[in-house]
PDB file of N, CA and C in Angstrom:
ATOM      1  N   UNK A   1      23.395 -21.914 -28.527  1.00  0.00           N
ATOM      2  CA  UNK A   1      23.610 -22.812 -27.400  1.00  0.00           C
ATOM      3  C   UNK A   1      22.897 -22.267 -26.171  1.00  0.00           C
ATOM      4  N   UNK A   2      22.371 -23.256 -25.593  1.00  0.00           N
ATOM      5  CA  UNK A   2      21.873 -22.730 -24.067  1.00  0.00           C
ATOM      6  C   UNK A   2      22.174 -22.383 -22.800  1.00  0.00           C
ATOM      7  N   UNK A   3      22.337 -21.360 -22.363  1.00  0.00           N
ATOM      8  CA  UNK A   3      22.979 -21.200 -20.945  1.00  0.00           C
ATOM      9  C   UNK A   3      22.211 -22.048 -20.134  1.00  0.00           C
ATOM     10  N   UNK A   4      22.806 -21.855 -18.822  1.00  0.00           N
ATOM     11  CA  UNK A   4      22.822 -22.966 -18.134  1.00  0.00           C
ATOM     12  C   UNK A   4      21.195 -22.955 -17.782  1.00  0.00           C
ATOM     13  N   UNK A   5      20.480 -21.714 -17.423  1.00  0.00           N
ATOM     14  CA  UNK A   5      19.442 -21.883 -16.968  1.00  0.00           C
ATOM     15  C   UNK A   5      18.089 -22.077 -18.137  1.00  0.00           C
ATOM     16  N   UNK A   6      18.705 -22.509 -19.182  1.00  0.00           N
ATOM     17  CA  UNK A   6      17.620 -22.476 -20.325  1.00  0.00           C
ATOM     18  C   UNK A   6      17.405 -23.829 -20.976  1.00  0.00           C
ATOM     19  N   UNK A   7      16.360 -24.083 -21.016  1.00  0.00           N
ATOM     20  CA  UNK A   7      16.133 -25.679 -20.807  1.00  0.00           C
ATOM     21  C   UNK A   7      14.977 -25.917 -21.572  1.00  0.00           C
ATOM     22  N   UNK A   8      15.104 -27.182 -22.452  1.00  0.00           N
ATOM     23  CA  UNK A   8      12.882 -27.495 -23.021  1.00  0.00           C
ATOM     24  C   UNK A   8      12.913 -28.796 -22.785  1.00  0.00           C
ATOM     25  N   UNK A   9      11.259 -28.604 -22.585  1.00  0.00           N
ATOM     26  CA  UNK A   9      10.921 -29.849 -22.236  1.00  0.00           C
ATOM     27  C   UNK A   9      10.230 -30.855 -23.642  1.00  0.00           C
ATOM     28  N   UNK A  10      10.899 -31.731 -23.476  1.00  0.00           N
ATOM     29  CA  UNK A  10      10.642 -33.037 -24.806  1.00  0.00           C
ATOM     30  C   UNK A  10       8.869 -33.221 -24.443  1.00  0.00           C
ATOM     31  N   UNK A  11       8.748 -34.052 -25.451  1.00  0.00           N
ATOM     32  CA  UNK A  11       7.062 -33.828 -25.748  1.00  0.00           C
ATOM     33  C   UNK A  11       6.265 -35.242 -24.313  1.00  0.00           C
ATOM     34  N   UNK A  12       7.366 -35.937 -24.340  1.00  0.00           N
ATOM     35  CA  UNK A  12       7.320 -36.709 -22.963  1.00  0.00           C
ATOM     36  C   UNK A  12       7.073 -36.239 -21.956  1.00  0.00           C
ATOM     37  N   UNK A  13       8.106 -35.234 -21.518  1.00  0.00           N
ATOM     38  CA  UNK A  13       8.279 -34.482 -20.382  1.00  0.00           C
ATOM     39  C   UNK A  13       7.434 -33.742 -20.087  1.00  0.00           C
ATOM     40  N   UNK A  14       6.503 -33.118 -21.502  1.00  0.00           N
ATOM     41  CA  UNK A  14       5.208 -32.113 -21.398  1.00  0.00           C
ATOM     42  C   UNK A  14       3.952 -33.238 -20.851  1.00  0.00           C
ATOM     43  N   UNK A  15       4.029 -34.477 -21.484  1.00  0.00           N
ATOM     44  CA  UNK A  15       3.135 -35.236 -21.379  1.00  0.00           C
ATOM     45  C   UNK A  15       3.022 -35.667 -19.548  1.00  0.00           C
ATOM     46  N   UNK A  16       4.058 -35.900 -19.044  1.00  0.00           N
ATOM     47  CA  UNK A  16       4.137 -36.513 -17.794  1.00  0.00           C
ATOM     48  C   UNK A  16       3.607 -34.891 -17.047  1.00  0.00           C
ATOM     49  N   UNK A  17       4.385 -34.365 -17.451  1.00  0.00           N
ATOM     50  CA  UNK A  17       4.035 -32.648 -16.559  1.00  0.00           C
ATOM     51  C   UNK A  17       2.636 -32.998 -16.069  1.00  0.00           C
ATOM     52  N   UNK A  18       1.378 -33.101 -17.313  1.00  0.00           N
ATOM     53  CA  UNK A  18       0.671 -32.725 -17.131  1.00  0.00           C
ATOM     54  C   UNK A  18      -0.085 -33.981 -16.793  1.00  0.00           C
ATOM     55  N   UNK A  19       0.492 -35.252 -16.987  1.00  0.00           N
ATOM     56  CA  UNK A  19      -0.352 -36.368 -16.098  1.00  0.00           C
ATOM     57  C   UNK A  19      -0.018 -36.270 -14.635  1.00  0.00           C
ATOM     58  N   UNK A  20       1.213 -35.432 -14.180  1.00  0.00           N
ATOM     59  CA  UNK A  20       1.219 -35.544 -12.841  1.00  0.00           C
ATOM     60  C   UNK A  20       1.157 -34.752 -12.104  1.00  0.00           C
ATOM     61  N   UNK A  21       0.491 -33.683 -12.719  1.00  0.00           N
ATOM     62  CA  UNK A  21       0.708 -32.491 -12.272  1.00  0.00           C
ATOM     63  C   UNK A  21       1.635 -31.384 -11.786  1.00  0.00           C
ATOM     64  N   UNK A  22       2.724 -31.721 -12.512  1.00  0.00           N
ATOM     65  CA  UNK A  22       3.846 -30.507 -12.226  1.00  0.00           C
ATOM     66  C   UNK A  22       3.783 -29.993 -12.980  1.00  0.00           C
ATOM     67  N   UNK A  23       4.035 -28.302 -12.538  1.00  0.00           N
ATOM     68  CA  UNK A  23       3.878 -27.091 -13.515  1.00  0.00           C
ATOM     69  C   UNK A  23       5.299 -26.859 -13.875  1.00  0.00           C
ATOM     70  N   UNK A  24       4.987 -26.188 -14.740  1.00  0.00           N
ATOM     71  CA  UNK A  24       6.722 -25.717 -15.537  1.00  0.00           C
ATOM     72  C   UNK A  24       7.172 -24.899 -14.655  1.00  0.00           C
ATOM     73  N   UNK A  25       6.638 -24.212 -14.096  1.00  0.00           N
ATOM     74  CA  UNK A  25       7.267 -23.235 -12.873  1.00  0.00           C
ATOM     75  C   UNK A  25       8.182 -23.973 -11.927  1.00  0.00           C
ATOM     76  N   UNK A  26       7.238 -25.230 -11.409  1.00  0.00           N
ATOM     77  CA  UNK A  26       8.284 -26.153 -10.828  1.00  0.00           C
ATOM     78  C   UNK A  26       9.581 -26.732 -10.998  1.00  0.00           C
ATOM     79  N   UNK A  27       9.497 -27.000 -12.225  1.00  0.00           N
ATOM     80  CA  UNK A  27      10.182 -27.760 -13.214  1.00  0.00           C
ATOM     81  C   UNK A  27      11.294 -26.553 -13.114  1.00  0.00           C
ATOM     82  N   UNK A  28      11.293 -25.412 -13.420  1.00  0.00           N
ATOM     83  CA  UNK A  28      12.081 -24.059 -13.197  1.00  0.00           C
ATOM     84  C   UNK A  28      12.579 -23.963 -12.152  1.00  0.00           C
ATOM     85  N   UNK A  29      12.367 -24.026 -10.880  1.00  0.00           N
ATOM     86  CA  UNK A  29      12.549 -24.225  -9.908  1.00  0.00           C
ATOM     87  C   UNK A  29      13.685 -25.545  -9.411  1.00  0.00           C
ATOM     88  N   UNK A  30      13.257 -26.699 -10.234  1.00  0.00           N
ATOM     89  CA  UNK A  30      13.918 -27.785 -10.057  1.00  0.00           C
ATOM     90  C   UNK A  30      15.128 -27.575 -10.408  1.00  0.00           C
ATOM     91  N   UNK A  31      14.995 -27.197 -11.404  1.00  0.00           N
ATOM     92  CA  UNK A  31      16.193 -26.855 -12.136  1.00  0.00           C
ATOM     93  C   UNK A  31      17.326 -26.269 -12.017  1.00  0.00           C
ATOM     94  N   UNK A  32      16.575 -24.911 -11.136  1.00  0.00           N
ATOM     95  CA  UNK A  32      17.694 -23.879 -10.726  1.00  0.00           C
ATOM     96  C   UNK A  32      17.909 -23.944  -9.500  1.00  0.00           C
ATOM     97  N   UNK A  33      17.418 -25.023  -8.287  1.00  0.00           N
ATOM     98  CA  UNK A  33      17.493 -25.101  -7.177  1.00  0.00           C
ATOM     99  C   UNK A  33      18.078 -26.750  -6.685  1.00  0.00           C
ATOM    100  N   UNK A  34      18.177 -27.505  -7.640  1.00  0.00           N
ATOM    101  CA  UNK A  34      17.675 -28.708  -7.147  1.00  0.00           C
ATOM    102  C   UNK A  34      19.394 -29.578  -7.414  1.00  0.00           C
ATOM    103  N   UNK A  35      19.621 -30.473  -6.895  1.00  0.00           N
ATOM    104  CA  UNK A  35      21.130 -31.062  -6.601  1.00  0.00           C
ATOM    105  C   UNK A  35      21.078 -32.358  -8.048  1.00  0.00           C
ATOM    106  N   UNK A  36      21.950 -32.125  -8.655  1.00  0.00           N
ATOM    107  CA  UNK A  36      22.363 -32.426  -9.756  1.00  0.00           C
ATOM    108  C   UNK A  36      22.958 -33.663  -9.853  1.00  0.00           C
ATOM    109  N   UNK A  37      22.747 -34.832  -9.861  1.00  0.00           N
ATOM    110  CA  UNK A  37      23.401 -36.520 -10.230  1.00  0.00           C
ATOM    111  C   UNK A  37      23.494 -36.911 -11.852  1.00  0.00           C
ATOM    112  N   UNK A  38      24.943 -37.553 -11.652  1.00  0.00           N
ATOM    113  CA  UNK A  38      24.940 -37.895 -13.516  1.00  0.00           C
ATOM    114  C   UNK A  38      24.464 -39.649 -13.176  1.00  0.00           C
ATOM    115  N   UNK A  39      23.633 -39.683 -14.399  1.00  0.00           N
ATOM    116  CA  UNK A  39      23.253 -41.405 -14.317  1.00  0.00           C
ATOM    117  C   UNK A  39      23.894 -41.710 -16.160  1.00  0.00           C
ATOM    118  N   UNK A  40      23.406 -42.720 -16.115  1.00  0.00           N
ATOM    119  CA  UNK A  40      24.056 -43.494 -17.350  1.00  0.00           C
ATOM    120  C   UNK A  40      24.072 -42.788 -18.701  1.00  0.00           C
ATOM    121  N   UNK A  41      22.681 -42.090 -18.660  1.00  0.00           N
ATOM    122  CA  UNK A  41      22.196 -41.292 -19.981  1.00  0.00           C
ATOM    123  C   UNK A  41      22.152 -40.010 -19.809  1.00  0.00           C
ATOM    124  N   UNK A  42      22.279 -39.183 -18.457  1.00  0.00           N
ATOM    125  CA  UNK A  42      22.481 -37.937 -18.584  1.00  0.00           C
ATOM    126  C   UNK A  42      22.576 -37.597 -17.125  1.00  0.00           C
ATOM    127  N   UNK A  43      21.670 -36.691 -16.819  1.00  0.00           N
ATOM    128  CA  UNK A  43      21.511 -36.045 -15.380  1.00  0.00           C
ATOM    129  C   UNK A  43      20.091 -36.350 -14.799  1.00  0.00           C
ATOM    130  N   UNK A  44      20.080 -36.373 -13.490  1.00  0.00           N
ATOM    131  CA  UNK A  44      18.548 -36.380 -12.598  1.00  0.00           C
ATOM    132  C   UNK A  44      19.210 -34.939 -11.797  1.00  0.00           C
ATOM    133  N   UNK A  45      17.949 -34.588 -11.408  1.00  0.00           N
ATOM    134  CA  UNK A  45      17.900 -33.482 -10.535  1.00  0.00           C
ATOM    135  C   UNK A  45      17.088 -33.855  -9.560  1.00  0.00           C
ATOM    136  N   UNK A  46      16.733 -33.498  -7.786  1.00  0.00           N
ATOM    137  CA  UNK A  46      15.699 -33.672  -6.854  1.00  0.00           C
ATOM    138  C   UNK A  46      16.163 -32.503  -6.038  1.00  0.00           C
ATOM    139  N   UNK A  47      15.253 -32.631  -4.964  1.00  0.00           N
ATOM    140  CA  UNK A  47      15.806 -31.673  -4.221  1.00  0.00           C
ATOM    141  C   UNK A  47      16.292 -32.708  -2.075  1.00  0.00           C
ATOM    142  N   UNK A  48      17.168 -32.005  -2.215  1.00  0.00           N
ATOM    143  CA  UNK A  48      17.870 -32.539  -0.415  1.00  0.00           C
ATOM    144  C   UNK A  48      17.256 -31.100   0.474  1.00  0.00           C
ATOM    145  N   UNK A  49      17.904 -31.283   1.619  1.00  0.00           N
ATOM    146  CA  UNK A  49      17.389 -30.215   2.114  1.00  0.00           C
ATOM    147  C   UNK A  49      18.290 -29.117   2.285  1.00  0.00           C
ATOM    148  N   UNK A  50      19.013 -29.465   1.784  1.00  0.00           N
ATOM    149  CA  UNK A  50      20.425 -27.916   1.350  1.00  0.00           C
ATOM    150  C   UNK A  50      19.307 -26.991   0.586  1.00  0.00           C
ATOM    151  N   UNK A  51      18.839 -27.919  -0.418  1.00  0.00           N
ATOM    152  CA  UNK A  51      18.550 -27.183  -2.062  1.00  0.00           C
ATOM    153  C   UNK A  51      17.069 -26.591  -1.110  1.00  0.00           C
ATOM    154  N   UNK A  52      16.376 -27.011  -0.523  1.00  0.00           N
ATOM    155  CA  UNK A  52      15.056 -26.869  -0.010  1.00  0.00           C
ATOM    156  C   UNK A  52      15.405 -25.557   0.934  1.00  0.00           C
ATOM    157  N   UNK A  53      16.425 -25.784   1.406  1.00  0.00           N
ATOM    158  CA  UNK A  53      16.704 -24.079   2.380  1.00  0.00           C
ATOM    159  C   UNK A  53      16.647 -23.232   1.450  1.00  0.00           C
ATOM    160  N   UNK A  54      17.641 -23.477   0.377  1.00  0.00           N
ATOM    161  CA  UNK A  54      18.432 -22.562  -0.526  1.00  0.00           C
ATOM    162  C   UNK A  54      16.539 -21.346  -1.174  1.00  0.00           C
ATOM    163  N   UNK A  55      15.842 -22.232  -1.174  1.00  0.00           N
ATOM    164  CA  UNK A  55      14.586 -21.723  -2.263  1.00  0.00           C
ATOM    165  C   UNK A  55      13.607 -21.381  -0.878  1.00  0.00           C
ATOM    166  N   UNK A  56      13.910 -21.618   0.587  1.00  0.00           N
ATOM    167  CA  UNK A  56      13.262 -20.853   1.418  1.00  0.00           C
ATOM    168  C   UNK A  56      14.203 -19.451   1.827  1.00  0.00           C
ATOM    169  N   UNK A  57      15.324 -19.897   0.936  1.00  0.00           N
ATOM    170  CA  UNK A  57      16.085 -18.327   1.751  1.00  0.00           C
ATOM    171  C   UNK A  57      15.388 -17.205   0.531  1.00  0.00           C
ATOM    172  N   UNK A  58      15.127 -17.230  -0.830  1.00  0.00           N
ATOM    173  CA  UNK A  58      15.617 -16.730  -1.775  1.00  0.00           C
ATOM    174  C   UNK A  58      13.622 -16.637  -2.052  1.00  0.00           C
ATOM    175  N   UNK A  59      12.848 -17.580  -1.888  1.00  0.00           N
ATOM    176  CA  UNK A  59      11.492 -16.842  -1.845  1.00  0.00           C
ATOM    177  C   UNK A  59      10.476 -16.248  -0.563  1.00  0.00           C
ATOM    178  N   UNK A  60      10.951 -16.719   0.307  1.00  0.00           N
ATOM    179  CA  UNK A  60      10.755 -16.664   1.777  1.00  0.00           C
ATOM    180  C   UNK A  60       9.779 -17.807   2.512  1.00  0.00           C
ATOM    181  N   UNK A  61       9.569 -17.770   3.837  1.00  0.00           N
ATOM    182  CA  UNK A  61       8.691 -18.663   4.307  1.00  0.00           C
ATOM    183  C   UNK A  61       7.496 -19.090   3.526  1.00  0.00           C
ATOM    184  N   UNK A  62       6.550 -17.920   3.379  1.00  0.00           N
ATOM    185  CA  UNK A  62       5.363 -18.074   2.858  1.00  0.00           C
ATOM    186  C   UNK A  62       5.125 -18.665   1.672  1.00  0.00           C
ATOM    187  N   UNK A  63       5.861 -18.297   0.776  1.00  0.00           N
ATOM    188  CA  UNK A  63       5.881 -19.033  -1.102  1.00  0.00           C
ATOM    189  C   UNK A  63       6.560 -20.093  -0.541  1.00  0.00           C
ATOM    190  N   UNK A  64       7.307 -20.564   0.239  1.00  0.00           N
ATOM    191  CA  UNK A  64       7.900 -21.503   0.640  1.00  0.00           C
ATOM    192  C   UNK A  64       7.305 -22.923   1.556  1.00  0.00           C
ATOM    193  N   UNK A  65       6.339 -22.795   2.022  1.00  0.00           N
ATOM    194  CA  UNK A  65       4.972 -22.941   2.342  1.00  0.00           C
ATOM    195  C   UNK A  65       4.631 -23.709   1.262  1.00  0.00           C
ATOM    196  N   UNK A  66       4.013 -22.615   0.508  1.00  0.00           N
ATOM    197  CA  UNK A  66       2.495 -23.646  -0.185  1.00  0.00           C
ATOM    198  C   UNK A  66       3.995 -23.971  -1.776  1.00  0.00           C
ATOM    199  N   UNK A  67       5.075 -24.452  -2.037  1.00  0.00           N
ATOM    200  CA  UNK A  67       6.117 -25.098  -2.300  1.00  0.00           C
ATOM    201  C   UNK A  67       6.386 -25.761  -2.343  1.00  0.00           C
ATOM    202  N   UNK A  68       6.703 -26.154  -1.066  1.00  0.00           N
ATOM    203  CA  UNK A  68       7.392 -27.502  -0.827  1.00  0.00           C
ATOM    204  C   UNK A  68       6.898 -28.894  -0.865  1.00  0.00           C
ATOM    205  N   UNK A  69       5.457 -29.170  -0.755  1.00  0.00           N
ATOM    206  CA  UNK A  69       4.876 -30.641  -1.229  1.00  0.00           C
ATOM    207  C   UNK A  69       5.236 -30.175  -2.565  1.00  0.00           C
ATOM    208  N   UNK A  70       4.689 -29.042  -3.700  1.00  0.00           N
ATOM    209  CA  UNK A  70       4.908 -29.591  -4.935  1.00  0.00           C
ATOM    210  C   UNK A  70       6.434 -30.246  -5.621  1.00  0.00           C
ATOM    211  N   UNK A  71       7.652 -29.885  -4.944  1.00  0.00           N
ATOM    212  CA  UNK A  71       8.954 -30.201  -4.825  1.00  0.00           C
ATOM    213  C   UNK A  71       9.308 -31.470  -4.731  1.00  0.00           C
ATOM    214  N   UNK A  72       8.569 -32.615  -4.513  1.00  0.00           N
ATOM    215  CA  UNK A  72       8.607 -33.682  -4.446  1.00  0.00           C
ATOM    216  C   UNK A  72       8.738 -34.785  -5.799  1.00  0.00           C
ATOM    217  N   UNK A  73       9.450 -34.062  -6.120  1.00  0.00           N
ATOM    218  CA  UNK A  73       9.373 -35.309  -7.660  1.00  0.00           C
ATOM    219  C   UNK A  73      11.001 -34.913  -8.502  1.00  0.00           C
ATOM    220  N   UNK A  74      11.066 -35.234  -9.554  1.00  0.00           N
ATOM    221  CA  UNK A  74      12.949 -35.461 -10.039  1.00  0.00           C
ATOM    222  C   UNK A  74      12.653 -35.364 -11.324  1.00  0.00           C
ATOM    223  N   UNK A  75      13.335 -34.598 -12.091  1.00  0.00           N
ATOM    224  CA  UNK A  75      12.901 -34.356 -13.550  1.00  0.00           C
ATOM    225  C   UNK A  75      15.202 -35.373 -14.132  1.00  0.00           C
ATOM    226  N   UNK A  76      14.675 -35.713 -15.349  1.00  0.00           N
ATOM    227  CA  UNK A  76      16.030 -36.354 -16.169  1.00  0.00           C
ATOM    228  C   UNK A  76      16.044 -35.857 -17.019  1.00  0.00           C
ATOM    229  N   UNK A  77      17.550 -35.693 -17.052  1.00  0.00           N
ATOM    230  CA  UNK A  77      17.338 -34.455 -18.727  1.00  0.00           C
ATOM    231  C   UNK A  77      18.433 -35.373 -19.434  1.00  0.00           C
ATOM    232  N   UNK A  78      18.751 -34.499 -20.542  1.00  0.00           N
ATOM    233  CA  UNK A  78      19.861 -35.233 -21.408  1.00  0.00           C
ATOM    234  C   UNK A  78      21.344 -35.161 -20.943  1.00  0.00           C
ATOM    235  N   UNK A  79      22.223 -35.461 -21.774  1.00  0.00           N
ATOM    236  CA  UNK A  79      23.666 -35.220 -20.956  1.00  0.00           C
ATOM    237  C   UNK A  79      23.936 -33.612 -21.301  1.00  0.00           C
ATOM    238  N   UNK A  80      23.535 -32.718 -22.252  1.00  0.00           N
ATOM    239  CA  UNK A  80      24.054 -32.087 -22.663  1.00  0.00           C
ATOM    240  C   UNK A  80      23.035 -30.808 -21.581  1.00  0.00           C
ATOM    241  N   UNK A  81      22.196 -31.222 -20.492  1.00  0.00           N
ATOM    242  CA  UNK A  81      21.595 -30.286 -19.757  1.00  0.00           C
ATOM    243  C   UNK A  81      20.619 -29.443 -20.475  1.00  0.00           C
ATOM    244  N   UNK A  82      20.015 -29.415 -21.429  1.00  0.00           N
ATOM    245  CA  UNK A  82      19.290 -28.354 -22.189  1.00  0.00           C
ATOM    246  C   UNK A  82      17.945 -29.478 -22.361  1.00  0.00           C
ATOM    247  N   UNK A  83      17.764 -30.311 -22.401  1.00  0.00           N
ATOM    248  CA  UNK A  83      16.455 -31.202 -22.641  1.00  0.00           C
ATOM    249  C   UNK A  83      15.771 -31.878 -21.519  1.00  0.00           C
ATOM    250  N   UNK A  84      14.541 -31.357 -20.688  1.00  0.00           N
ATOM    251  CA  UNK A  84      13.963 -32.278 -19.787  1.00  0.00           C
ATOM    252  C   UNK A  84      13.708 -34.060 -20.430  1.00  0.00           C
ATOM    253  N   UNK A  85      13.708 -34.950 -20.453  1.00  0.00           N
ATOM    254  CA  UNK A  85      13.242 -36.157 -21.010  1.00  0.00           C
ATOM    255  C   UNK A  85      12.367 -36.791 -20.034  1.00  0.00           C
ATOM    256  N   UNK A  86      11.881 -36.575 -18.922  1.00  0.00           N
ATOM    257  CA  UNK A  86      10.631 -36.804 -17.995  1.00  0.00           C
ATOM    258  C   UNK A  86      10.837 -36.027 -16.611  1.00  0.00           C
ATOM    259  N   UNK A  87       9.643 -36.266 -15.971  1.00  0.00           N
ATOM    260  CA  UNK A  87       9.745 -35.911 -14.726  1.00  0.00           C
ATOM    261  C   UNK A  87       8.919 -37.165 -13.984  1.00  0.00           C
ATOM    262  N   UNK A  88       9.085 -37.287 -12.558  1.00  0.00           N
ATOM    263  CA  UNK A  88       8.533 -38.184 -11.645  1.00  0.00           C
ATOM    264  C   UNK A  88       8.153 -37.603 -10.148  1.00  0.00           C
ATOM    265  N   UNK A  89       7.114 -38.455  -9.748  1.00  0.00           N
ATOM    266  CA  UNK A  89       7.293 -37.997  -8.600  1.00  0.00           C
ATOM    267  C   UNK A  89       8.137 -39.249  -7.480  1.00  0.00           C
ATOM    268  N   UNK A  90       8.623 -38.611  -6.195  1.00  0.00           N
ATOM    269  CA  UNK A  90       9.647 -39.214  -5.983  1.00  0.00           C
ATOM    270  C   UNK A  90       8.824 -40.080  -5.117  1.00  0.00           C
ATOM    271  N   UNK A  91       8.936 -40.856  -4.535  1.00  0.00           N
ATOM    272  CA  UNK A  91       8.006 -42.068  -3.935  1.00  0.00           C
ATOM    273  C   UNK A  91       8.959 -42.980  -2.882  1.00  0.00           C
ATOM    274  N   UNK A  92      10.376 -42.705  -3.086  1.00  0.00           N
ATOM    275  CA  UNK A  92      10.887 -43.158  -1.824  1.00  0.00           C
ATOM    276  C   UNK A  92      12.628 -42.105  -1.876  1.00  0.00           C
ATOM    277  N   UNK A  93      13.175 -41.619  -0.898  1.00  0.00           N
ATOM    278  CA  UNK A  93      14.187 -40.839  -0.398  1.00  0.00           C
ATOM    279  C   UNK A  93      15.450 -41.488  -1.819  1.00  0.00           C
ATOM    280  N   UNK A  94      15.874 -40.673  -2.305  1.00  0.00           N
ATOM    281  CA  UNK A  94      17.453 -40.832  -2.613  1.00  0.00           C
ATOM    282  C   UNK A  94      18.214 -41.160  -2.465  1.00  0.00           C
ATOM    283  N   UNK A  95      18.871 -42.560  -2.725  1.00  0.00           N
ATOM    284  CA  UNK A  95      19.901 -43.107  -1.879  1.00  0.00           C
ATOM    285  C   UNK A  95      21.285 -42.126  -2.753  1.00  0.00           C
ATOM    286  N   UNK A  96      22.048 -41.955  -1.996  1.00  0.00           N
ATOM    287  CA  UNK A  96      23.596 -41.209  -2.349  1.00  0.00           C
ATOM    288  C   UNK A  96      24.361 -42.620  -2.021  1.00  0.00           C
ATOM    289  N   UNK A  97      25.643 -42.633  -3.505  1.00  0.00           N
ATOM    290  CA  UNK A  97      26.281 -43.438  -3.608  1.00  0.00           C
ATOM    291  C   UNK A  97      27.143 -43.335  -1.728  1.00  0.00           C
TER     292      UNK A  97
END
């Protein structure tokens, strides 16, 4: 079984990675930084600006810097948290219920 921070990405999720250019590093990042919503079929992840401090406290300004445009997009995983099933980039703000 997978702890929490151990995760793969479906052959989709590899596919979009690389049509949209997000690196798995990101995707790592998303993951372990990024604010967590349940939708119908599983979870989305993005980042607010809690989660966006949280990864300027913990890599500092500078990596934090050339960062934060790539941060812009929302990966969906399964319900069970261990499977990316795509990523996107985000194209308009998050509405919260």
């Amino acid at each position: 079984m997978a702890t929490q921070n151990e995760f793969v990405l479906s052959m989709h999720a590899e596919e979009r990675c690389q049509q949209r250019g997000i690196s798995p590093e990101h995707v790592r990042i998303m993951h372990s930084y990024g604010i967590w919503r349940h939708t119908s079929r599983g979870f989305s992840c993005f980042m607010n600006k809690h989660a966006r401090d949280k990864v300027r406290a913990d890599f500092g300004d500078a990596v934090y810097r050339t960062l934060a445009e790539k941060l812009d997009f929302y990966l969906v995983m399964d319900m069970d948290r261990t499977t990316v099933l795509t990523v996107a980039h985000r194209l308009r703000r998050h509405k919260s219920a």
